[in-house]
Protein backbone atom coordinates (compact mmCIF):
# COMPACT_ATOMS: atom_id res chain seq x y z
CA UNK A 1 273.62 154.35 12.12
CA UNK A 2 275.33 151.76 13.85
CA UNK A 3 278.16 152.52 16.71
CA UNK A 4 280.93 150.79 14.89
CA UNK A 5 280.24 153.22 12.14
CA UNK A 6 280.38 156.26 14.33
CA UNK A 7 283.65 154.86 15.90
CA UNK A 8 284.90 154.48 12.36
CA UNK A 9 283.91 158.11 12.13
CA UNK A 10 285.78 158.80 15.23
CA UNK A 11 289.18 157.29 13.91
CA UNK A 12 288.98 159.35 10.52
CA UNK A 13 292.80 160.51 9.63
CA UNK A 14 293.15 164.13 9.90
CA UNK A 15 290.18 165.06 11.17
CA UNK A 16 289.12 169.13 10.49
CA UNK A 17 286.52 171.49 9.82
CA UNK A 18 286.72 173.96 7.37
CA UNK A 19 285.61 177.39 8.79
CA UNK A 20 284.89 180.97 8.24
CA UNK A 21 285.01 184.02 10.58
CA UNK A 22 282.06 184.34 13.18
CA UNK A 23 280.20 188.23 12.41
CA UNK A 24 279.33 189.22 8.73
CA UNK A 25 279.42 186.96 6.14
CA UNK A 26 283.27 186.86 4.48
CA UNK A 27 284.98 184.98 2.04
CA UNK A 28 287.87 184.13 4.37
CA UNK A 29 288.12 180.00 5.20
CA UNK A 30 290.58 178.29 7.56
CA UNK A 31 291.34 174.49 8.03
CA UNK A 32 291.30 174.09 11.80
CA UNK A 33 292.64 170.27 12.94
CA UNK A 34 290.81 168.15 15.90
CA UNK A 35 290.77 165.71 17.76
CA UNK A 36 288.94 163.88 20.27
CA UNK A 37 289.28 163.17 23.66
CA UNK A 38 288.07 159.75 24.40
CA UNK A 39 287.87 157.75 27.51
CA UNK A 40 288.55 154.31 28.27
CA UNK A 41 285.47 152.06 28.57
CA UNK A 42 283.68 151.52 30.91
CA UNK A 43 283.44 148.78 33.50
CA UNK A 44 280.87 146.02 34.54
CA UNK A 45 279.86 148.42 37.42
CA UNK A 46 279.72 151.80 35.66
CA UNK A 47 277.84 149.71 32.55
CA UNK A 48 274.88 148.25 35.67
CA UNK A 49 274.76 152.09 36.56
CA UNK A 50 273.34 153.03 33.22
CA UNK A 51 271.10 150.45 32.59
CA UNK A 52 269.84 151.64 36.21
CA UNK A 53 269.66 155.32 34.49
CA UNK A 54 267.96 154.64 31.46
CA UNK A 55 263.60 154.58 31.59
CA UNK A 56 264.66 152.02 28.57
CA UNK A 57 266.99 149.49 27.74
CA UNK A 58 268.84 151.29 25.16
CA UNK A 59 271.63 149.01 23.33
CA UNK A 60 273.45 151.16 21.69
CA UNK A 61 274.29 153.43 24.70
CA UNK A 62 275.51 150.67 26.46
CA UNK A 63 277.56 149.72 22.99
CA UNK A 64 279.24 153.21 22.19
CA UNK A 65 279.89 153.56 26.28
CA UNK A 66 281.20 149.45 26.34
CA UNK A 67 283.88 150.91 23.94
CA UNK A 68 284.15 154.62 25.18
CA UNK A 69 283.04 156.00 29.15
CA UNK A 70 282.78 159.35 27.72
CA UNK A 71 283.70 161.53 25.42
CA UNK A 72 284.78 165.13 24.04
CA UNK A 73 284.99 165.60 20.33
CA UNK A 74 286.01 168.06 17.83
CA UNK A 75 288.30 169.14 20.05
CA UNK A 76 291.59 172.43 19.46
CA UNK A 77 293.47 173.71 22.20
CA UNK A 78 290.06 174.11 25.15
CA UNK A 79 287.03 174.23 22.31
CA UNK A 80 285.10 171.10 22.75
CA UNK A 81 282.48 170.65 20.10
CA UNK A 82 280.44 168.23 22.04
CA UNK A 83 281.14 166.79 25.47
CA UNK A 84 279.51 162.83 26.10
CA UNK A 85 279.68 162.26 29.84
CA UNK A 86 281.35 159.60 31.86
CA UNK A 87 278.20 157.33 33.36
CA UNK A 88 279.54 158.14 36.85
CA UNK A 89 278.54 161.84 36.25
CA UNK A 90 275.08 162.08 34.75
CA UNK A 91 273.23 161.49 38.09
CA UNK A 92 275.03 164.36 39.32
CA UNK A 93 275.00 166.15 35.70
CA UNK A 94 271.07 165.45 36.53
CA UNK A 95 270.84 166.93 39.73
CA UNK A 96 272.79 169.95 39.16
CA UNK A 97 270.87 170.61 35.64
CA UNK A 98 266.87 170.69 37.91
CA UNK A 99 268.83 172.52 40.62
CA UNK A 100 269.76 175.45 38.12
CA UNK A 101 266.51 175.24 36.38
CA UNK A 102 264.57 175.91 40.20
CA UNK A 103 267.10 178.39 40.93
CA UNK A 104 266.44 180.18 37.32
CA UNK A 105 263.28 180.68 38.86
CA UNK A 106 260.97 177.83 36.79
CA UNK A 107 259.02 175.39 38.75
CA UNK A 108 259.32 171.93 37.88
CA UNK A 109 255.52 171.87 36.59
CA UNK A 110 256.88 174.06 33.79
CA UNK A 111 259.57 171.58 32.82
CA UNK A 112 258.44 169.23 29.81
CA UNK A 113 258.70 165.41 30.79
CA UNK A 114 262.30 164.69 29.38
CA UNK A 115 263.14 167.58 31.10
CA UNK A 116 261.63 166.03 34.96
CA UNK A 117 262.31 162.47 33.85
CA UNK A 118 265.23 162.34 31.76
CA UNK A 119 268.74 162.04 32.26
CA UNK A 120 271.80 164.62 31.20
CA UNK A 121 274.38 162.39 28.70
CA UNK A 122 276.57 165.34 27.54
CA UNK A 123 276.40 169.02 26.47
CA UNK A 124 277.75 171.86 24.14
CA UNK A 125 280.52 173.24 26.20
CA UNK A 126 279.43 176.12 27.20
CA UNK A 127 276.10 176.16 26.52
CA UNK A 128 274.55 176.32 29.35
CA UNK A 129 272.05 173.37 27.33
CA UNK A 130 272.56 169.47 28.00
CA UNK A 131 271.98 166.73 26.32
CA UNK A 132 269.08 164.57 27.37
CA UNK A 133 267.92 160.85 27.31
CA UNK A 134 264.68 160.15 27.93
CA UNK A 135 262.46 157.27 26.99
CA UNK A 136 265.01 155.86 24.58
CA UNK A 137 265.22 159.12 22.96
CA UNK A 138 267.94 162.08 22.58
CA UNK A 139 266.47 165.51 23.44
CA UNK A 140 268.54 169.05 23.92
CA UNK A 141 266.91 171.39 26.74
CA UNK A 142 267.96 174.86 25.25
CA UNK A 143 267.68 177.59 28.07
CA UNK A 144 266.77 180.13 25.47
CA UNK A 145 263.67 178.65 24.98
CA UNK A 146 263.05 175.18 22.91
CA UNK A 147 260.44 172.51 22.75
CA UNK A 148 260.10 169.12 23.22
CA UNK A 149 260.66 167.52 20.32
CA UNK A 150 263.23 165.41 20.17
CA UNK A 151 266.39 165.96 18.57
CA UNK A 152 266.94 162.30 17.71
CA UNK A 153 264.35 159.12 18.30
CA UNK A 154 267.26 156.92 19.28
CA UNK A 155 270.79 157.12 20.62
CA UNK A 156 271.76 155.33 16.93
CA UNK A 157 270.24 158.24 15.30
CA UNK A 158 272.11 160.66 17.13
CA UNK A 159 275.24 159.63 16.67
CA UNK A 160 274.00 159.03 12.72
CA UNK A 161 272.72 162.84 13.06
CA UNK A 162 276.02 163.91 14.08
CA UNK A 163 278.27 161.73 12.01
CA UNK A 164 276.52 162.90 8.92
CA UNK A 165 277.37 166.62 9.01
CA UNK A 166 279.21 167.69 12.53
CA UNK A 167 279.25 171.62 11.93
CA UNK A 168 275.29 171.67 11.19
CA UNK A 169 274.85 169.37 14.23
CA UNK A 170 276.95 171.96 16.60
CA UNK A 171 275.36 174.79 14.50
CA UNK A 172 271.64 173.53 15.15
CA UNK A 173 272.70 172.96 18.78
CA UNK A 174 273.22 176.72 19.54
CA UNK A 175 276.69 177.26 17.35
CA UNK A 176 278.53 177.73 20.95
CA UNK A 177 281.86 176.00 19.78
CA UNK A 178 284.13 178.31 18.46
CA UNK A 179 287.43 177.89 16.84
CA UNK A 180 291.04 179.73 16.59
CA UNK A 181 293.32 180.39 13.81
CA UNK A 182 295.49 180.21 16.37
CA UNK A 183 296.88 183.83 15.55
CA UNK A 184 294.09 185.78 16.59
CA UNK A 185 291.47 186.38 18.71
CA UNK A 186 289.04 185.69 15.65
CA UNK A 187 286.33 183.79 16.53
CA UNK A 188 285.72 180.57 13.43
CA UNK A 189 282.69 178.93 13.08
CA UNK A 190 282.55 175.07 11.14
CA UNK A 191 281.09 175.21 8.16
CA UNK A 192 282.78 171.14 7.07
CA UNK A 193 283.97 168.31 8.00
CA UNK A 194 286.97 167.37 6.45
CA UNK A 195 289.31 164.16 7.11
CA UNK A 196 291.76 162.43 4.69
C-alpha cells in the first residue's frame, strides 16, 4: 500500500458505510454518509519532531503526515471511526496513555515493549485503546486485554489494512464507532464501505 493510494482512498466521492442495527442480528441496513476531517500538513518543525519520535526512520509516516498533520476519518455528526494524531500531540498522547496505565494499577514491568517504548499515533474514539508505533511497526494496546502482536508490520500496511475493508478494520479494533440513522437513538454498526 502506498500513501498516494490511501489518499486516493481518502478523496473517494460519496464516501459511506452500509450498516445494520447494533444487538441481535436483523435484516434492517442503512446507508450512513462520511467524511473526514483532515488537517493541513505539517511543517519542517512538526516533520523533525517525528523523526525525533520514531525508534525508526519510517517513510511513509513522514509521507501521509507531509500531506496530512492528522487526521479523523469516517466521520457523521461526533462518531469518529479512527482518530490519526497531530505530531505535536503524541508525546503528550504518550505520557498520558503510561500515566493511566500506572494509575489502572499495572506496573510498567507488566507492559509489553511497544507498550514502554512506543509511541501513541491515534485511537478509536472512545476506546479507551491507542494506536501504537513502535519499531517501525503499528500495534493497538487494547485495555481489555490483547497481546503483542502487531496489528500491522509497517505504517504502509496499515493504512493498506484499513483501506482494504474500513468496517472490519474498526470492527477488529473493538467495534467502538457507532453510527445514527439520524432519527433514532439506534445504535448502527458498518458492515461496507461504499463510495461512488
Amino acid at each position: 500500500m502506498s500513501v498516494d493510494r490511501f489518499l486516493a482512498h481518502l478523496a473517494d466521492h460519496r464516501p459511506r458505510f452500509e450498516c445494520e442495527p447494533a444487538g441481535p442480528t436483523q435484516d434492517t441496513r442503512i446507508e450512513v454518509k462520511l467524511s473526514h476531517l483532515l488537517r493541513p500538513s505539517a511543517d519542517g518543525s512538526a516533520l523533525t519532531e517525528l523523526r525525533s519520535l520514531l525508534s525508526v526512520p519510517s517513510p511513509d509516516v513522514e509521507a501521509l503526515y507531509g500531506e496530512h498533520d492528522g487526521m479523523d476519518l469516517y466521520v457523521q455528526g461526533g462518531t469518529v471511526g479512527l482518530a490519526l494524531y497531530p505530531i505535536s500531540t503524541w508525546r503528550a498522547a504518550t505520557d498520558s496513555f503510561r500515566q493511566g496505565v500506572q494509575s489502572s494499577g499495572r506496573v510498567m514491568d507488566e507492559l509489553y515493549p511497544f507498550e514502554r517504548e512506543g509511541i501513541v499515533v491515534g485511537e478509536p474514539p472512545q476506546s479507551g485503546n491507542v494506536l501504537m508505533l513502535y519499531q517501525g511497526r503499528m500495534h493497538y494496546s487494547d485495555h481489555d486485554g490483547g497481546d503483542d502482536t502487531p496489528i500491522a508490520e509497517n505504517f504502509a500496511a496499515f493504512l493498506g489494512r484499513l483501506e482494504l475493508n474500513p468496517p472490519k478494520f474498526l470492527y477488529d479494533l473493538g467495534c467502538y464507532a457507532r453510527y445514527s440513522d439520524g432519527q433514532s437513538d439506534r445504535q448502527w454498526i458498518p458492515l461496507r464501505y461504499l463510495h461512488d
